[in-house]
C-alpha atoms as a PDB file:
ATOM      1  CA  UNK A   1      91.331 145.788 106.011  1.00  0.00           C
ATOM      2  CA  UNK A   2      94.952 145.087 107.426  1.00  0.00           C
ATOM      3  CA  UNK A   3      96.038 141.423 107.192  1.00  0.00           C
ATOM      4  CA  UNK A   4      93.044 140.469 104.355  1.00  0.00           C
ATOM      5  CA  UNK A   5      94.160 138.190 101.565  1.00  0.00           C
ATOM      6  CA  UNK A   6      92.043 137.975  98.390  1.00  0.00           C
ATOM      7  CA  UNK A   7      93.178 135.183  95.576  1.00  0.00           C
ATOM      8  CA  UNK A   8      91.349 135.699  92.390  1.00  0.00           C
ATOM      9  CA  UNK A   9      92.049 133.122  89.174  1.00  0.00           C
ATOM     10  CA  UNK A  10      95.282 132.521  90.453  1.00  0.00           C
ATOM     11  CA  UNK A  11      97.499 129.970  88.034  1.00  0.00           C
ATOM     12  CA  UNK A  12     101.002 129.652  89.505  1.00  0.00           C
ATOM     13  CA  UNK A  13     103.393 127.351  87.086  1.00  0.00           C
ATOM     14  CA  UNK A  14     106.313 125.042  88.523  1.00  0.00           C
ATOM     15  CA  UNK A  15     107.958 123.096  85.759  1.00  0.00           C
ATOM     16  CA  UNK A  16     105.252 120.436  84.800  1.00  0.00           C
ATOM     17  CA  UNK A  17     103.204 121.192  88.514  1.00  0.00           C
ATOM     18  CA  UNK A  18     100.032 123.915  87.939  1.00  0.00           C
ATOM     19  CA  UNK A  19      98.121 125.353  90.596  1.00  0.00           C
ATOM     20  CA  UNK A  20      94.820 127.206  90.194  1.00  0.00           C
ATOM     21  CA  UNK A  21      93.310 128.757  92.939  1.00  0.00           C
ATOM     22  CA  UNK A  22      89.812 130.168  91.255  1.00  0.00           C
ATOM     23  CA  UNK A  23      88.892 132.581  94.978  1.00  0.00           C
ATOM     24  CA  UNK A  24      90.054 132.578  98.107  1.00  0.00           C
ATOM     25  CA  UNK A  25      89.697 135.120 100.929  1.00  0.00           C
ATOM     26  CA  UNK A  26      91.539 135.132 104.202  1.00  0.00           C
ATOM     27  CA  UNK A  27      89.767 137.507 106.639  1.00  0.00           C
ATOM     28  CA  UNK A  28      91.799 139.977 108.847  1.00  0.00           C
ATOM     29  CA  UNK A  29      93.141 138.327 111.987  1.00  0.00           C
ATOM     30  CA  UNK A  30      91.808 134.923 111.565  1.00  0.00           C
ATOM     31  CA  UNK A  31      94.001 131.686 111.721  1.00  0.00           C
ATOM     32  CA  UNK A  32      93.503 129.873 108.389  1.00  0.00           C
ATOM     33  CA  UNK A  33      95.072 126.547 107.323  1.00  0.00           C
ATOM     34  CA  UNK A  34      95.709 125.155 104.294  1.00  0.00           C
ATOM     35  CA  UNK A  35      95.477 121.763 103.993  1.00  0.00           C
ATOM     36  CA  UNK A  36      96.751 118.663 101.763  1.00  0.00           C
ATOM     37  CA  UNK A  37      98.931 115.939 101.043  1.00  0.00           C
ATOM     38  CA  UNK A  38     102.423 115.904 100.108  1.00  0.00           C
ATOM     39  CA  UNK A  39     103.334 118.003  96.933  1.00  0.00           C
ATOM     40  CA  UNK A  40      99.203 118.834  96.247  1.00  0.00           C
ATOM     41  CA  UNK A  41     100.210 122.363  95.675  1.00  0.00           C
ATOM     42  CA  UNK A  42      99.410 123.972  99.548  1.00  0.00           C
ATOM     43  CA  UNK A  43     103.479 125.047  99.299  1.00  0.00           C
ATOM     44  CA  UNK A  44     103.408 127.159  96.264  1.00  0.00           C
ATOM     45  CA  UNK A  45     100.078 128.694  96.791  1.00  0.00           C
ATOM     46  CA  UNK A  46     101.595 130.190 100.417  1.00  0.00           C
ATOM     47  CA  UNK A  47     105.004 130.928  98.392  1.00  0.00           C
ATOM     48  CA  UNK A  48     102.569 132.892  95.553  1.00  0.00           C
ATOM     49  CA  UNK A  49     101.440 134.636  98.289  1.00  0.00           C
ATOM     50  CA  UNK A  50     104.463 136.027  99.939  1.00  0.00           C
ATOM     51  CA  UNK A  51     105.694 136.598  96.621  1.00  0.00           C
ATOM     52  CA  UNK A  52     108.445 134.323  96.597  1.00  0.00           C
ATOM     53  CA  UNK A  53     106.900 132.607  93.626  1.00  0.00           C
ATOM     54  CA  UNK A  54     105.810 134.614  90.759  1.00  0.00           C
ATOM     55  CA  UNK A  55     102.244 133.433  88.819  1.00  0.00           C
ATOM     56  CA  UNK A  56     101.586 133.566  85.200  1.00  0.00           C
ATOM     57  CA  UNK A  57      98.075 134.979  85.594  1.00  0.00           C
ATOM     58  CA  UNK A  58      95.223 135.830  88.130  1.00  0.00           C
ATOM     59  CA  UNK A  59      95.591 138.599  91.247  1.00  0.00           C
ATOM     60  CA  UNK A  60      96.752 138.728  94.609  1.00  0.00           C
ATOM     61  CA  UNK A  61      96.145 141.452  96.984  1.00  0.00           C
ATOM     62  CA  UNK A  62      97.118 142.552 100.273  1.00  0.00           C
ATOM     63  CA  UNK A  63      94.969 144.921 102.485  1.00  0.00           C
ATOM     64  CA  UNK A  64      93.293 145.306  99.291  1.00  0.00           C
ATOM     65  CA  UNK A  65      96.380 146.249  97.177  1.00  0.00           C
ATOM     66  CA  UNK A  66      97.792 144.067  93.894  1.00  0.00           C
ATOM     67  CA  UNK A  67     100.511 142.133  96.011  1.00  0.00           C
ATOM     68  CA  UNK A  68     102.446 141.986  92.463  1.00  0.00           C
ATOM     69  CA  UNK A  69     102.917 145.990  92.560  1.00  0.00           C
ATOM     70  CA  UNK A  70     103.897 146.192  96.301  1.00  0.00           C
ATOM     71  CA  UNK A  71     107.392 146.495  97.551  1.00  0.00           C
ATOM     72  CA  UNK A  72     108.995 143.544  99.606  1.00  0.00           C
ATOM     73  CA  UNK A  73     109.076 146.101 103.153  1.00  0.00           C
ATOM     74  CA  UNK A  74     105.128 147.020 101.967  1.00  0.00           C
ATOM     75  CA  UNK A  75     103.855 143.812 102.086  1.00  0.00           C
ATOM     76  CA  UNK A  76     104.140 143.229 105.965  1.00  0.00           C
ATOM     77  CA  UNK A  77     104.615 139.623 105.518  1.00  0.00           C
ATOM     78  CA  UNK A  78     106.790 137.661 108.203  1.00  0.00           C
ATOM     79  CA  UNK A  79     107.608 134.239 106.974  1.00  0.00           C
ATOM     80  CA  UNK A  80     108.302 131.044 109.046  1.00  0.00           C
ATOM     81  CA  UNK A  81     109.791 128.222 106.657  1.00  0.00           C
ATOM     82  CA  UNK A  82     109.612 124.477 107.465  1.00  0.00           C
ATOM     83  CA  UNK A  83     113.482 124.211 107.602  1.00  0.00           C
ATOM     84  CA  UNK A  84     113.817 127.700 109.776  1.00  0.00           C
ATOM     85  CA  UNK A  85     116.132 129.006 107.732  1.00  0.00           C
ATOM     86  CA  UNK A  86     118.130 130.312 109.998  1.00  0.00           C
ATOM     87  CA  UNK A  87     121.831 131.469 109.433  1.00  0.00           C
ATOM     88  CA  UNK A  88     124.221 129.424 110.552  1.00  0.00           C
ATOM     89  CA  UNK A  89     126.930 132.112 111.130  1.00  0.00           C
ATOM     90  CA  UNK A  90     124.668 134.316 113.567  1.00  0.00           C
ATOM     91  CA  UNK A  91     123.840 133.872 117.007  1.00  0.00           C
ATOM     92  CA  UNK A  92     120.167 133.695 118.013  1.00  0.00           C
ATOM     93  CA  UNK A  93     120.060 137.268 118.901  1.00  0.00           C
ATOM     94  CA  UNK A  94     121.276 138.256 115.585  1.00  0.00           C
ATOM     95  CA  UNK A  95     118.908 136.408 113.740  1.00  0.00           C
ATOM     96  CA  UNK A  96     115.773 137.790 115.325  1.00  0.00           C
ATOM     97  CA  UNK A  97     117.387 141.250 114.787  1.00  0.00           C
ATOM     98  CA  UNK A  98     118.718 140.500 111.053  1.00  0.00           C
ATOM     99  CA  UNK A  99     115.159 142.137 109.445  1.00  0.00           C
ATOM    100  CA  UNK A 100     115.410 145.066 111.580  1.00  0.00           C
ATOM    101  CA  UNK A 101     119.500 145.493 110.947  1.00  0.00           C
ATOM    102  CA  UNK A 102     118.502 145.238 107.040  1.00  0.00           C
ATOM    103  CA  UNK A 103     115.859 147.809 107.203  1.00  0.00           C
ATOM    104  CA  UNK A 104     118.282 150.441 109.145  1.00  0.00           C
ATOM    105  CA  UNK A 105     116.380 150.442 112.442  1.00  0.00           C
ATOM    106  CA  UNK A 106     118.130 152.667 115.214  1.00  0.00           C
ATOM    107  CA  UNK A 107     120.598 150.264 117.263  1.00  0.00           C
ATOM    108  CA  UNK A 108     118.624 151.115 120.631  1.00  0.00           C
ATOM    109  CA  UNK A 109     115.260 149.627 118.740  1.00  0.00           C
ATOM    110  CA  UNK A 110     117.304 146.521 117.486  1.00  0.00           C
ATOM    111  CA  UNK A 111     117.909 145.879 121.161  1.00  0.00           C
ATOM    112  CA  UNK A 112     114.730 146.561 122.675  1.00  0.00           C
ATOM    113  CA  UNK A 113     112.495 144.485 120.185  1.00  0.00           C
ATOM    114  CA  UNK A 114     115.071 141.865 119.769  1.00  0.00           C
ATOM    115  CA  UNK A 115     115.024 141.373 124.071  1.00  0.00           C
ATOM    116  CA  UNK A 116     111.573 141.608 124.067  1.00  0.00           C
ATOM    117  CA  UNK A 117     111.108 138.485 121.985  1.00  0.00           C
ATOM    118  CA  UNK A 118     113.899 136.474 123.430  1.00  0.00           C
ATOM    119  CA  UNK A 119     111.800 136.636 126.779  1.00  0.00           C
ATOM    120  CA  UNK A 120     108.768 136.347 125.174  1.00  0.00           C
ATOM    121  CA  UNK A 121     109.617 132.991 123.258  1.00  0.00           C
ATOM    122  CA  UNK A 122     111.841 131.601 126.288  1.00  0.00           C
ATOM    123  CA  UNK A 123     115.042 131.792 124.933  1.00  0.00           C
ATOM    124  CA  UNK A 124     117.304 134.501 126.627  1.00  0.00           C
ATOM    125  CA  UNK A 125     119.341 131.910 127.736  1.00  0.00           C
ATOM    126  CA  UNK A 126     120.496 130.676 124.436  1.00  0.00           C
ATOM    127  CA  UNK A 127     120.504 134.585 123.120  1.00  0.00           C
ATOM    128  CA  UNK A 128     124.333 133.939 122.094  1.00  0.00           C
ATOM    129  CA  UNK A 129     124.451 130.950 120.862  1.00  0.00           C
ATOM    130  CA  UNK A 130     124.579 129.556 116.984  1.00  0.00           C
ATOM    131  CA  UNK A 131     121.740 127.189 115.559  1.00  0.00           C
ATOM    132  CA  UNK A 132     124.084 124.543 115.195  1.00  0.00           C
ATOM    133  CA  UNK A 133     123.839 123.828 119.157  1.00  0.00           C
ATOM    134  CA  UNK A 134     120.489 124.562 119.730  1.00  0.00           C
ATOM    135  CA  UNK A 135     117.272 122.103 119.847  1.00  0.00           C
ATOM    136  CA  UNK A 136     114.306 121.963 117.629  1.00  0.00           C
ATOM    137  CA  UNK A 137     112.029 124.003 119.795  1.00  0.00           C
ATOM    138  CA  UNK A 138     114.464 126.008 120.071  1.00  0.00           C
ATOM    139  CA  UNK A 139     115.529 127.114 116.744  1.00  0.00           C
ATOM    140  CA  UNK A 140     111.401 127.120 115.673  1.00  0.00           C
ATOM    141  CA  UNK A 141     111.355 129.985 118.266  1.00  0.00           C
ATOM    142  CA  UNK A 142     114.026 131.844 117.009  1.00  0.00           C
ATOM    143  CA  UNK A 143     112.859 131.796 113.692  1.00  0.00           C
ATOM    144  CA  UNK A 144     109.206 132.755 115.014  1.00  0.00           C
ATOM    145  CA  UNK A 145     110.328 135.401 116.644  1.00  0.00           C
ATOM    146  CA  UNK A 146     112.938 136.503 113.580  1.00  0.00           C
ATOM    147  CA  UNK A 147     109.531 136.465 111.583  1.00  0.00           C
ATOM    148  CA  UNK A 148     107.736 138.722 114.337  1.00  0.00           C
ATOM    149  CA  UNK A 149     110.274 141.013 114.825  1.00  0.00           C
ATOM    150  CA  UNK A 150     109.213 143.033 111.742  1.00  0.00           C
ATOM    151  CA  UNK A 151     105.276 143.443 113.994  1.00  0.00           C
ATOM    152  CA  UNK A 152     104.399 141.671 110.183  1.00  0.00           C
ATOM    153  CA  UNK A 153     100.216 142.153 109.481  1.00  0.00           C
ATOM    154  CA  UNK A 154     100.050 138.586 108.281  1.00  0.00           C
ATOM    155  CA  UNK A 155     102.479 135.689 109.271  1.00  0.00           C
ATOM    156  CA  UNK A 156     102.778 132.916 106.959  1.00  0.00           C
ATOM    157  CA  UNK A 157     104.271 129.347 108.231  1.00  0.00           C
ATOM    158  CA  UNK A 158     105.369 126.682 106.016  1.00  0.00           C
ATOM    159  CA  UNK A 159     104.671 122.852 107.995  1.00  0.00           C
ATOM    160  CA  UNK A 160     105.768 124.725 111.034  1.00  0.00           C
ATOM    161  CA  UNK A 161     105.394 122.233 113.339  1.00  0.00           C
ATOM    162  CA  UNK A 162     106.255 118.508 111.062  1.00  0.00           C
ATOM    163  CA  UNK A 163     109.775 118.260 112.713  1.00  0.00           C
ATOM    164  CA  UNK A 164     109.019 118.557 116.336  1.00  0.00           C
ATOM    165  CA  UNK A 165     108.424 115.962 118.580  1.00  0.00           C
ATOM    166  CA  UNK A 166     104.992 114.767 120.548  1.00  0.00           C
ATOM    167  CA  UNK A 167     105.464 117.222 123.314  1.00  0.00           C
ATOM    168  CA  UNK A 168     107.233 119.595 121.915  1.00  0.00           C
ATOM    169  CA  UNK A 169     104.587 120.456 118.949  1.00  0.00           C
ATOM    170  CA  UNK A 170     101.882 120.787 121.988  1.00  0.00           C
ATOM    171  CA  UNK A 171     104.251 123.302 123.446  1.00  0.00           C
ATOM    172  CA  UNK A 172     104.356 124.758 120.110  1.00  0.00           C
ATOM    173  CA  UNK A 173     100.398 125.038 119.337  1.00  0.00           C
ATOM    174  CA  UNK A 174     100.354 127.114 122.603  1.00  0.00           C
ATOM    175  CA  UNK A 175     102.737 129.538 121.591  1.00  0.00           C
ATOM    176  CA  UNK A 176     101.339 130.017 118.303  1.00  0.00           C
ATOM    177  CA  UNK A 177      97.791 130.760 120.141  1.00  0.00           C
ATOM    178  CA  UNK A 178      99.766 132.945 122.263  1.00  0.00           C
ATOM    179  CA  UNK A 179     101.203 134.756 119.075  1.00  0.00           C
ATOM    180  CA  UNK A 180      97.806 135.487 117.682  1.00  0.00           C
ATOM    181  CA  UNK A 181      96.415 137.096 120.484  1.00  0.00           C
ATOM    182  CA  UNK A 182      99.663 139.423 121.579  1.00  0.00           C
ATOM    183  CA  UNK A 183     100.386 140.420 117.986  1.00  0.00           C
ATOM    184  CA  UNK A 184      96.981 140.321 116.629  1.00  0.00           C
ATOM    185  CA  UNK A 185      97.833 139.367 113.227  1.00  0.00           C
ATOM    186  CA  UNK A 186      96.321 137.032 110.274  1.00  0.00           C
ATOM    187  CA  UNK A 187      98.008 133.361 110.190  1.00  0.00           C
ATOM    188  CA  UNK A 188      98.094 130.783 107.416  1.00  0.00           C
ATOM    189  CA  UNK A 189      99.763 127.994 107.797  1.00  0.00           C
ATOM    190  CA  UNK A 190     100.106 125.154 105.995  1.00  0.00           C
ATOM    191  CA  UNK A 191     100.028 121.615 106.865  1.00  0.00           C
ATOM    192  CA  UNK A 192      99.080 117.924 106.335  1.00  0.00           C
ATOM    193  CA  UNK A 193      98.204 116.908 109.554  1.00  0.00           C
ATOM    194  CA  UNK A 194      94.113 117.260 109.737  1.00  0.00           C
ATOM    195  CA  UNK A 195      93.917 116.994 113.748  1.00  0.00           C
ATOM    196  CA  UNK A 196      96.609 120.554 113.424  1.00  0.00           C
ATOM    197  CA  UNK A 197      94.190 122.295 111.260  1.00  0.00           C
ATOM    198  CA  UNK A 198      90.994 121.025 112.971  1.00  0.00           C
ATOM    199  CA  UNK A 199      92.292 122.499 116.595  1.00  0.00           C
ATOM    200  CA  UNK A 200      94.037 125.030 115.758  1.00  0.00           C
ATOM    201  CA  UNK A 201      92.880 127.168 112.329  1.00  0.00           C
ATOM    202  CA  UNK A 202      89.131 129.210 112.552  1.00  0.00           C
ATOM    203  CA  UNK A 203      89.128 127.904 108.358  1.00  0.00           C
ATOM    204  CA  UNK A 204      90.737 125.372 106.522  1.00  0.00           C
ATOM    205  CA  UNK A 205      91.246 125.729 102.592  1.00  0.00           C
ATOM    206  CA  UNK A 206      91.556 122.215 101.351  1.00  0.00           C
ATOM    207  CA  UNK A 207      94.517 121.849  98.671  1.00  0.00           C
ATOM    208  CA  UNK A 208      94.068 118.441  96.296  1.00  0.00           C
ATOM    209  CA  UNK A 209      95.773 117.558  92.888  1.00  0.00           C
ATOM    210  CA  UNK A 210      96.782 121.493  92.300  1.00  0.00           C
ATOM    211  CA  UNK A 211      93.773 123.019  92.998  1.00  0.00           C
ATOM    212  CA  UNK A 212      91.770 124.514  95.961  1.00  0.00           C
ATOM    213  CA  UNK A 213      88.508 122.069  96.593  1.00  0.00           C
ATOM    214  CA  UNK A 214      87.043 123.759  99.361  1.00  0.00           C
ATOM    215  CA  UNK A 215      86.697 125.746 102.040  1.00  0.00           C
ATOM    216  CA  UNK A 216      85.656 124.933 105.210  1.00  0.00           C
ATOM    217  CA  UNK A 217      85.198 126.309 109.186  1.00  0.00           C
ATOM    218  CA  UNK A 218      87.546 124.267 111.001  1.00  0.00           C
ATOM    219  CA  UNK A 219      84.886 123.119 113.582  1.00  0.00           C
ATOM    220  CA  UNK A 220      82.806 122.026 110.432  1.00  0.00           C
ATOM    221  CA  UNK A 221      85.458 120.554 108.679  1.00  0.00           C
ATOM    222  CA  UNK A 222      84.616 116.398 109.006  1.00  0.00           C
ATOM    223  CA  UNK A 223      80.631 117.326 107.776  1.00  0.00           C
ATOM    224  CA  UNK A 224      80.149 115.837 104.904  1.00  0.00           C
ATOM    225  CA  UNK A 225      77.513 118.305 103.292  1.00  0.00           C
ATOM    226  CA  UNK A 226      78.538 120.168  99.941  1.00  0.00           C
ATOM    227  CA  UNK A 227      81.563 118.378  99.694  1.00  0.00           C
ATOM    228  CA  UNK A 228      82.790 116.050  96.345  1.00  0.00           C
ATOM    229  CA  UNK A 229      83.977 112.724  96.156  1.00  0.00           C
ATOM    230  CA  UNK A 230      87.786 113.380  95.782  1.00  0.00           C
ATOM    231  CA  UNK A 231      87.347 115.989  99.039  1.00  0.00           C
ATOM    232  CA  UNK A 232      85.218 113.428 100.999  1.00  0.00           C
ATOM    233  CA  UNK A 233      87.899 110.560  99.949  1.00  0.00           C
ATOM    234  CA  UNK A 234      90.557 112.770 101.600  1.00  0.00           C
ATOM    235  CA  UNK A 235      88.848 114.054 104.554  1.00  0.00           C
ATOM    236  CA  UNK A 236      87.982 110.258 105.157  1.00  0.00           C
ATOM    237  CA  UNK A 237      91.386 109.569 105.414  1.00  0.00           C
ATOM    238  CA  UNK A 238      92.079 112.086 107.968  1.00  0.00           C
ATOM    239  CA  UNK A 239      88.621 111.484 110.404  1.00  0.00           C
ATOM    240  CA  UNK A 240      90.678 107.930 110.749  1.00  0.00           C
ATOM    241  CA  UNK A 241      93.899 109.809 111.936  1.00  0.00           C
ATOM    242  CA  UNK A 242      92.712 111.859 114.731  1.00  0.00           C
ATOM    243  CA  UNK A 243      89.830 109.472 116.279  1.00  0.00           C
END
C-alpha cells in the first residue's frame, strides 16, 4: 500500500556504530516516531531508510518494493533534516521550488505549487528573502514545505522540532497535524523528547544501544507490560520528564 515501510534484518554499519533492526513495519498514513537517546542509532535507521545510508545486509521496501533497487524520484520520499538544510544562496521561494526545478517541472507548475505552500505554511511574506535573515520557525517551514513540494508518499523528519523554542515548537506540532491530514501521507520522525512522541505519533519504535527494543502505540507507551529492563529503565526516565 502507498506510504508502507517494511524493515526486515536490517544491519546498517557506521565506522565502529552497528544498528540492527530485526522487523519493523510502518503502516500507510500513520504518524510513527522513533524514539531514543542521543547517538542510540534512531538517525541512521531513518537515513537507511531514505537511502542516504547504504546497509550491509537485510531489506527495505517501499510500497512493497526493495527500496535498494528503486530510483531516488521512485521512492517518493520528502526529507526534513534537523539543520534544514537549506541553501544559503536561494531565496525561500526558490528553495521550496528547487525539487520541482531539478525534476524539469513546467515553469507555470513551479509557480503554482511553490505559492500554494508559501500560503499554506505562512510565509509569503518572506517568499524573497535568504535563510540567513529569517527565524527558526521560519526556515523549519520552508524546509517543510521544500520537502512537500514533491506531494512525497512518506515524509521523513530528522529532530524536527529540537531547535525551536517553547512556543514556537507548539506552533510547530500544529502544523505538522495539519500536514498529515491535507497531504495524507505516512510520517516518521525521529526524536528524543518522550512527551513529542507520546502526543503526537499513533506508534513509537523505541531505539536503545543500536537496536530496535520495541514497539509500542503511543497512547500505550508508559505501560509497563511486555517490556525489558533496559526499555523500562529508559521509559522511566522519560514518565519523569513529562509529569
Amino acid at each position: 500500500m502507498a506510504g508502507s515501510i517494511e524493515v526486515r534484518e536490517l544491519e546498517v554499519e557506521r565506522g565502529s556504530f552497528t544498528l540492527h533492526v530485526s522487523s519493523l513495519d510502518v503502516r500507510p498514513r500513520e504518524i510513527f516516531a522513533i524514539l531514543g537517546s542521543t547517538g542510540s542509532g534512531k538517525t541512521v535507521l531513518m537515513e537507511a531508510v531514505a537511502g542516504a545510508c547504504p546497509w550491509k545486509s537485510g531489506t527495505i521496501l517501499l510500497d512493497g518494493k526493495r527500496a535498494d533497487s528503486l530510483p531516488v524520484q521512485q521512492r517518493h520520499l520528502g526529507i526534513l533534516y534537523q539543520d534544514y538544510a537549506l541553501f544559503p544562496h536561494m531565496t525561500v521561494r526558490e528553495n521550496i521550488g528547487y525539487g520541482l526545478k531539478v525534476r524539469k517541472a513546467p515553469p507555470g507548475v513551479i509557480r503554482r505549487r511553490t505559492d500554494d505552500l508559501l500560503e499554506r505554511f505562512g510565509i509569503a511574506d518572506i517568499a524573497d528573502r535568504y535563510p540567513g535573515v529569517i527565524s527558526g520557525g521560519e526556515a523549519q517551514r520552508t524546509a517543510l514545505a521544500r520537502a512537500l513540494v514533491l506531494e512525497p508518499e512518506i515524509l521523513l523528519l530528522d529532530e524536527p522540532f529540537s531547535a525551536l523554542d517553547p512556543a514556537t515548537k507548539r506552533k510547530m506540532y500544529a502544523v505538522m497535524r495539519e500536514v498529515h491530514e491535507r497531504f495524507d501521507c505516512t510520517i516518521v520522525f525521529v526524536t528524543h523528547d518522550f512527551h513529542e512522541a507520546h502526543v503526537l505519533a499513533d506508534r513509537v519504535g523505541i531505539v536503545l544501544g543500536g537496536e530496535l527494543r520495541a514497539v509500542r502505540d503511543a497512547d500505550d507507551l508508559f505501560n509497563p507490560a511486555g517490556l525489558d529492563d533496559d526499555v523500562l529503565a529508559f521509559l522511566d526516565i522519560g514518565c519523569d520528564k513529562i509529569q
